[in-house]
PDB file of N, CA and C in Angstrom:
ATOM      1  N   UNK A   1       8.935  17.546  -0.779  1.00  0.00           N
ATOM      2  CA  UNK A   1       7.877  16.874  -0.040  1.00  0.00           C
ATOM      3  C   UNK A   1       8.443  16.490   1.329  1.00  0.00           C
ATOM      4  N   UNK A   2       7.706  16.940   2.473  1.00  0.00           N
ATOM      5  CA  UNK A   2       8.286  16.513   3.799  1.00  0.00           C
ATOM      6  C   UNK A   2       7.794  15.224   4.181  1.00  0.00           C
ATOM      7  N   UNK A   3       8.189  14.704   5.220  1.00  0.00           N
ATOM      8  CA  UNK A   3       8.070  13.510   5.796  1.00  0.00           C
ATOM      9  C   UNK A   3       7.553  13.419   7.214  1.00  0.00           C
ATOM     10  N   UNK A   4       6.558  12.305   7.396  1.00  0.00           N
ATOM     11  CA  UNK A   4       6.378  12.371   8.854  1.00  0.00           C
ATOM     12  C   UNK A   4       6.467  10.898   9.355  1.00  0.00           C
ATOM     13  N   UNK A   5       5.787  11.251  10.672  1.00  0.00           N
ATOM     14  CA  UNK A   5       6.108   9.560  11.279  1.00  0.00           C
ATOM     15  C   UNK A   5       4.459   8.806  11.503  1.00  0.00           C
ATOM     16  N   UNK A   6       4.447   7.958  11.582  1.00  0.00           N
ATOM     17  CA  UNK A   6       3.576   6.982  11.511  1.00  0.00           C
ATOM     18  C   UNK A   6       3.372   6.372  13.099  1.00  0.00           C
ATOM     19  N   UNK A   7       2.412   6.173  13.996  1.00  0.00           N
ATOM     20  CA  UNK A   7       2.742   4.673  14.860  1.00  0.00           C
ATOM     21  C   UNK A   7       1.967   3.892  14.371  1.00  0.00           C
ATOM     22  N   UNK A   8       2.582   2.316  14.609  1.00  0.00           N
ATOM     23  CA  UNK A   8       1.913   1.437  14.377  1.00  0.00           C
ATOM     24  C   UNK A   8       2.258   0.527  15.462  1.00  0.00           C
ATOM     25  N   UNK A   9       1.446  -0.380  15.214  1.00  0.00           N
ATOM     26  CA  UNK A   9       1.493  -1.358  16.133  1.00  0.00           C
ATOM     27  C   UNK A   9       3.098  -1.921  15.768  1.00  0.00           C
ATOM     28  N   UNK A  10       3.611  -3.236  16.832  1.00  0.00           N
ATOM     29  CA  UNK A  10       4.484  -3.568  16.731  1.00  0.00           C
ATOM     30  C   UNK A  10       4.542  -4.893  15.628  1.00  0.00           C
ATOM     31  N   UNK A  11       3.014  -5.722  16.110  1.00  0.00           N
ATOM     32  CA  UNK A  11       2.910  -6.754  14.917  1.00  0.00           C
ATOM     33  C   UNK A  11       2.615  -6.184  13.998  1.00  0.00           C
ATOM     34  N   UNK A  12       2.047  -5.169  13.221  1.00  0.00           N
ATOM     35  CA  UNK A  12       1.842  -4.566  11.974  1.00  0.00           C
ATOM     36  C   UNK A  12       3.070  -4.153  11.452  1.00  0.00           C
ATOM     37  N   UNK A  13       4.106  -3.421  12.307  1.00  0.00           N
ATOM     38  CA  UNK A  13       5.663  -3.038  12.055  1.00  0.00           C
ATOM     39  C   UNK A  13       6.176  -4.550  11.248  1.00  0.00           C
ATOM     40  N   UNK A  14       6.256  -5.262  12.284  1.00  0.00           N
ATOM     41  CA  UNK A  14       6.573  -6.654  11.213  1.00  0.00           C
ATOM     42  C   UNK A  14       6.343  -7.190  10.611  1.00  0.00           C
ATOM     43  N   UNK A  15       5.086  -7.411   9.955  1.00  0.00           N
ATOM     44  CA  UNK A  15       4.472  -7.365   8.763  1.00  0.00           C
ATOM     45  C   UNK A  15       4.821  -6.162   7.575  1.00  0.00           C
ATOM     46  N   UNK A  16       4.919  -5.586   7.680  1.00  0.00           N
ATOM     47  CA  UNK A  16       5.363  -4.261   6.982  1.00  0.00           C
ATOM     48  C   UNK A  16       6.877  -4.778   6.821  1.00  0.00           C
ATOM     49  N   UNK A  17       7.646  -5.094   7.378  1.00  0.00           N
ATOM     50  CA  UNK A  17       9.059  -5.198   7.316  1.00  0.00           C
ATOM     51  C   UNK A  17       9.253  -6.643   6.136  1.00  0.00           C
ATOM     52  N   UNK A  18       8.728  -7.611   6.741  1.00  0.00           N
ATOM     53  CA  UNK A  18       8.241  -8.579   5.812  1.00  0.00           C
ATOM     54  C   UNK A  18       8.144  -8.439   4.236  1.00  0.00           C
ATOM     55  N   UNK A  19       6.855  -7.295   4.215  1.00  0.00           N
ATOM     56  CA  UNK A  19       6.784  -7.309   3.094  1.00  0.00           C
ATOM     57  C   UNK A  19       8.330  -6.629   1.817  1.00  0.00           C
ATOM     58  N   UNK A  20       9.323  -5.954   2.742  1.00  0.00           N
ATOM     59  CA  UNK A  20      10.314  -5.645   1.674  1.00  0.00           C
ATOM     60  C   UNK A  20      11.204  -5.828   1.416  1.00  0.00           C
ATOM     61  N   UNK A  21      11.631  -5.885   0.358  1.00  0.00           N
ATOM     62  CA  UNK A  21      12.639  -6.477  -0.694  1.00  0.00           C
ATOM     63  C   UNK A  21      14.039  -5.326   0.121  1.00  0.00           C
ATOM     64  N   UNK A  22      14.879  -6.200  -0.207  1.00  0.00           N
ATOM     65  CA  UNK A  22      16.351  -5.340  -0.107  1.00  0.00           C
ATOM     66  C   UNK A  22      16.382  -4.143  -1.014  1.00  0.00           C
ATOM     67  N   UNK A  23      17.110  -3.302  -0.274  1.00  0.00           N
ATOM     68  CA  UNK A  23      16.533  -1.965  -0.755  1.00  0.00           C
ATOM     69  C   UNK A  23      15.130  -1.124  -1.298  1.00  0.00           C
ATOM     70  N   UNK A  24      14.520  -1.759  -0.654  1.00  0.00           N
ATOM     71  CA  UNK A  24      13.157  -1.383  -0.490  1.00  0.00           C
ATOM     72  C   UNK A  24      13.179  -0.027   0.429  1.00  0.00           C
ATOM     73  N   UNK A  25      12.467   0.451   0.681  1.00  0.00           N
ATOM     74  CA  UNK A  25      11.869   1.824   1.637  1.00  0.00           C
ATOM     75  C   UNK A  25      10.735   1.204   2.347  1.00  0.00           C
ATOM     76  N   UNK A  26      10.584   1.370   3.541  1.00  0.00           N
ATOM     77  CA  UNK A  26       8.749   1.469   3.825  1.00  0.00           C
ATOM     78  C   UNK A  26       7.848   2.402   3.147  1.00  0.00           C
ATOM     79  N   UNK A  27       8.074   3.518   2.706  1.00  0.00           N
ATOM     80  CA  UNK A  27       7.750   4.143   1.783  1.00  0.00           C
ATOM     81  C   UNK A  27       6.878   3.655   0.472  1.00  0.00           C
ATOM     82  N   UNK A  28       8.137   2.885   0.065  1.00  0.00           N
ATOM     83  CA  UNK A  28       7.821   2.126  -1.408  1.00  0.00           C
ATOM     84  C   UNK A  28       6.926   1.190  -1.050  1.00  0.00           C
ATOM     85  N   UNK A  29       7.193   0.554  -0.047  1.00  0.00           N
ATOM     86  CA  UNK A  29       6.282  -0.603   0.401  1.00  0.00           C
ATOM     87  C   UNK A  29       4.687  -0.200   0.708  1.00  0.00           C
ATOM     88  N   UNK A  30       4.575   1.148   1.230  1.00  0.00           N
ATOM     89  CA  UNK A  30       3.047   1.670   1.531  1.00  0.00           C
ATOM     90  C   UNK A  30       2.987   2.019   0.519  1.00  0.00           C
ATOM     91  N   UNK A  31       3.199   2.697  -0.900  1.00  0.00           N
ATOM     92  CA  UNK A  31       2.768   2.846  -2.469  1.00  0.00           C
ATOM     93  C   UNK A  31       2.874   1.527  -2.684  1.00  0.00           C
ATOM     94  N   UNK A  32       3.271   0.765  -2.995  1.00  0.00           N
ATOM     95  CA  UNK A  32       2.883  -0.399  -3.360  1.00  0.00           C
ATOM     96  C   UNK A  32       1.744  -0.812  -2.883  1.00  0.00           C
ATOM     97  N   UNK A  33       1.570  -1.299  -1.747  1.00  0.00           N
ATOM     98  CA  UNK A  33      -0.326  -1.212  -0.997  1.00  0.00           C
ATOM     99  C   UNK A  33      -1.135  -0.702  -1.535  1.00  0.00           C
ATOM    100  N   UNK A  34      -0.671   0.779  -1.656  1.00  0.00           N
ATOM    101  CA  UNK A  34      -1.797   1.497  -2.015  1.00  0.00           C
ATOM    102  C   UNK A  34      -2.080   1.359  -3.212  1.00  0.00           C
ATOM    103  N   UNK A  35      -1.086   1.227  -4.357  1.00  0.00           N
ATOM    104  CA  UNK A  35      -1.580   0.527  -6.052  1.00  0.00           C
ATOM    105  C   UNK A  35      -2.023  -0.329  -6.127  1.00  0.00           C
ATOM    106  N   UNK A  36      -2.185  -1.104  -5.427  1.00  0.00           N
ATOM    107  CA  UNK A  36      -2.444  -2.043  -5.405  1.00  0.00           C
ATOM    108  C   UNK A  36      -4.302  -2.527  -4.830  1.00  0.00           C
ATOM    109  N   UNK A  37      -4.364  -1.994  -3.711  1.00  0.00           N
ATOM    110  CA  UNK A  37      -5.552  -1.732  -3.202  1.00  0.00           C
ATOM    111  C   UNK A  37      -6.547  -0.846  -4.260  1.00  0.00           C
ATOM    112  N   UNK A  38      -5.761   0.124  -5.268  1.00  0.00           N
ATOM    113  CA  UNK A  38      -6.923   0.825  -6.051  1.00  0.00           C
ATOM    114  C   UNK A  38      -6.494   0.191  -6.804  1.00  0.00           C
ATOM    115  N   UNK A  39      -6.134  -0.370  -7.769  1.00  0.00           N
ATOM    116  CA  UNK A  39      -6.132  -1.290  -8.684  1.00  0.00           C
ATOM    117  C   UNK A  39      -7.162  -2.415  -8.815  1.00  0.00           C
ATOM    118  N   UNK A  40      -7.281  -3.131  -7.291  1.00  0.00           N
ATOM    119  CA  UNK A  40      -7.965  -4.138  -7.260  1.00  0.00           C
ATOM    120  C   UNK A  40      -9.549  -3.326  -6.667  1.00  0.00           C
ATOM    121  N   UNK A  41     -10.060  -2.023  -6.315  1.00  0.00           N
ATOM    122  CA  UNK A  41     -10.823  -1.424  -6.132  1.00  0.00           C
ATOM    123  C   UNK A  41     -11.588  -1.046  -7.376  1.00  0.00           C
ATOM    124  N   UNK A  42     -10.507  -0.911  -8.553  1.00  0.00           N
ATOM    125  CA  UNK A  42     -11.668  -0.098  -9.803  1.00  0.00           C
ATOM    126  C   UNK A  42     -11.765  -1.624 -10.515  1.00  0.00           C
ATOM    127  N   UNK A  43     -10.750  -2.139 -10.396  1.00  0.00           N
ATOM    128  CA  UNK A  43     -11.376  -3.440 -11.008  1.00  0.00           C
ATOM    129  C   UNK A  43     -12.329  -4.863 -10.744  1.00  0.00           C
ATOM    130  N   UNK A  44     -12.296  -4.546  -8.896  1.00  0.00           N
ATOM    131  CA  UNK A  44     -13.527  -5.031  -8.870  1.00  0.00           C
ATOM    132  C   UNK A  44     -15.115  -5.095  -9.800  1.00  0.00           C
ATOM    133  N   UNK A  45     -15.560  -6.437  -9.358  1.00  0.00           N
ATOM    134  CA  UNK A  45     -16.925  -6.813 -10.037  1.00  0.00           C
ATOM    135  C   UNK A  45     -17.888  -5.643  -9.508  1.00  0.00           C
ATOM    136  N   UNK A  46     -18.367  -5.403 -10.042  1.00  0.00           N
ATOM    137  CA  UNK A  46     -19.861  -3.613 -10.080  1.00  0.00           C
ATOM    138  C   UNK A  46     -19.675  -2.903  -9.924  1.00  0.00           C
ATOM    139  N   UNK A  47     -17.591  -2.403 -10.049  1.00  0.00           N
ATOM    140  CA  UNK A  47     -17.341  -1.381  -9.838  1.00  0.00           C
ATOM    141  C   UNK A  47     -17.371  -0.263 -11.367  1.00  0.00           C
ATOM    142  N   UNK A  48     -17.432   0.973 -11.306  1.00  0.00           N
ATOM    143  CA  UNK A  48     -18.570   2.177 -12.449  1.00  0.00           C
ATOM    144  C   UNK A  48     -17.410   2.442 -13.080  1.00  0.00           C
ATOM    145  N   UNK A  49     -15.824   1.525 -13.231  1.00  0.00           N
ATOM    146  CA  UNK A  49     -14.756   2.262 -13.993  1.00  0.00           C
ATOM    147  C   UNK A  49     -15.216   2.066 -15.117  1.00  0.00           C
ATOM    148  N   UNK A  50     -15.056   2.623 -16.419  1.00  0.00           N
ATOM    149  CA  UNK A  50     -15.288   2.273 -17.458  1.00  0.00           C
ATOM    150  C   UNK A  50     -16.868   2.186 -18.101  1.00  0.00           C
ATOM    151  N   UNK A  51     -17.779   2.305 -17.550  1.00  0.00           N
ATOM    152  CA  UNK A  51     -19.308   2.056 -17.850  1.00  0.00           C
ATOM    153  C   UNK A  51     -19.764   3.047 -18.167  1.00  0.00           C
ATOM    154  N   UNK A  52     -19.043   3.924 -19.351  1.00  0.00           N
ATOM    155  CA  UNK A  52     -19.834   5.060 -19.810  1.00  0.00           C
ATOM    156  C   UNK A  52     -20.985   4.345 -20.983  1.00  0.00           C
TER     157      UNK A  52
END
């Protein structure tokens, strides 16, 4: 899997930096977001996971 680059802002850069743990990746840190964000997406209230 290749890799690319990102820009971001500079206050978003530090926020991002913030969020990681020693030996962390930014990497790990944007999967983490992102599990996190769909996690709390299907389990939102009226959301159709599960309503067969």
């Amino acid at each position: 899997m290749g890799k690319t680059t990102i820009e971001l802002y500079e206050e978003t850069a530090d926020a991002l930096h913030d969020l990681k743990s020693r030996g962390d990746t930014y990497d790990d840190v944007v999967r983490d977001l992102i599990e996190e964000q769909t996690e709390t997406t299907v389990d939102a209230p009226g959301s159709n996971s599960g309503a067969d």
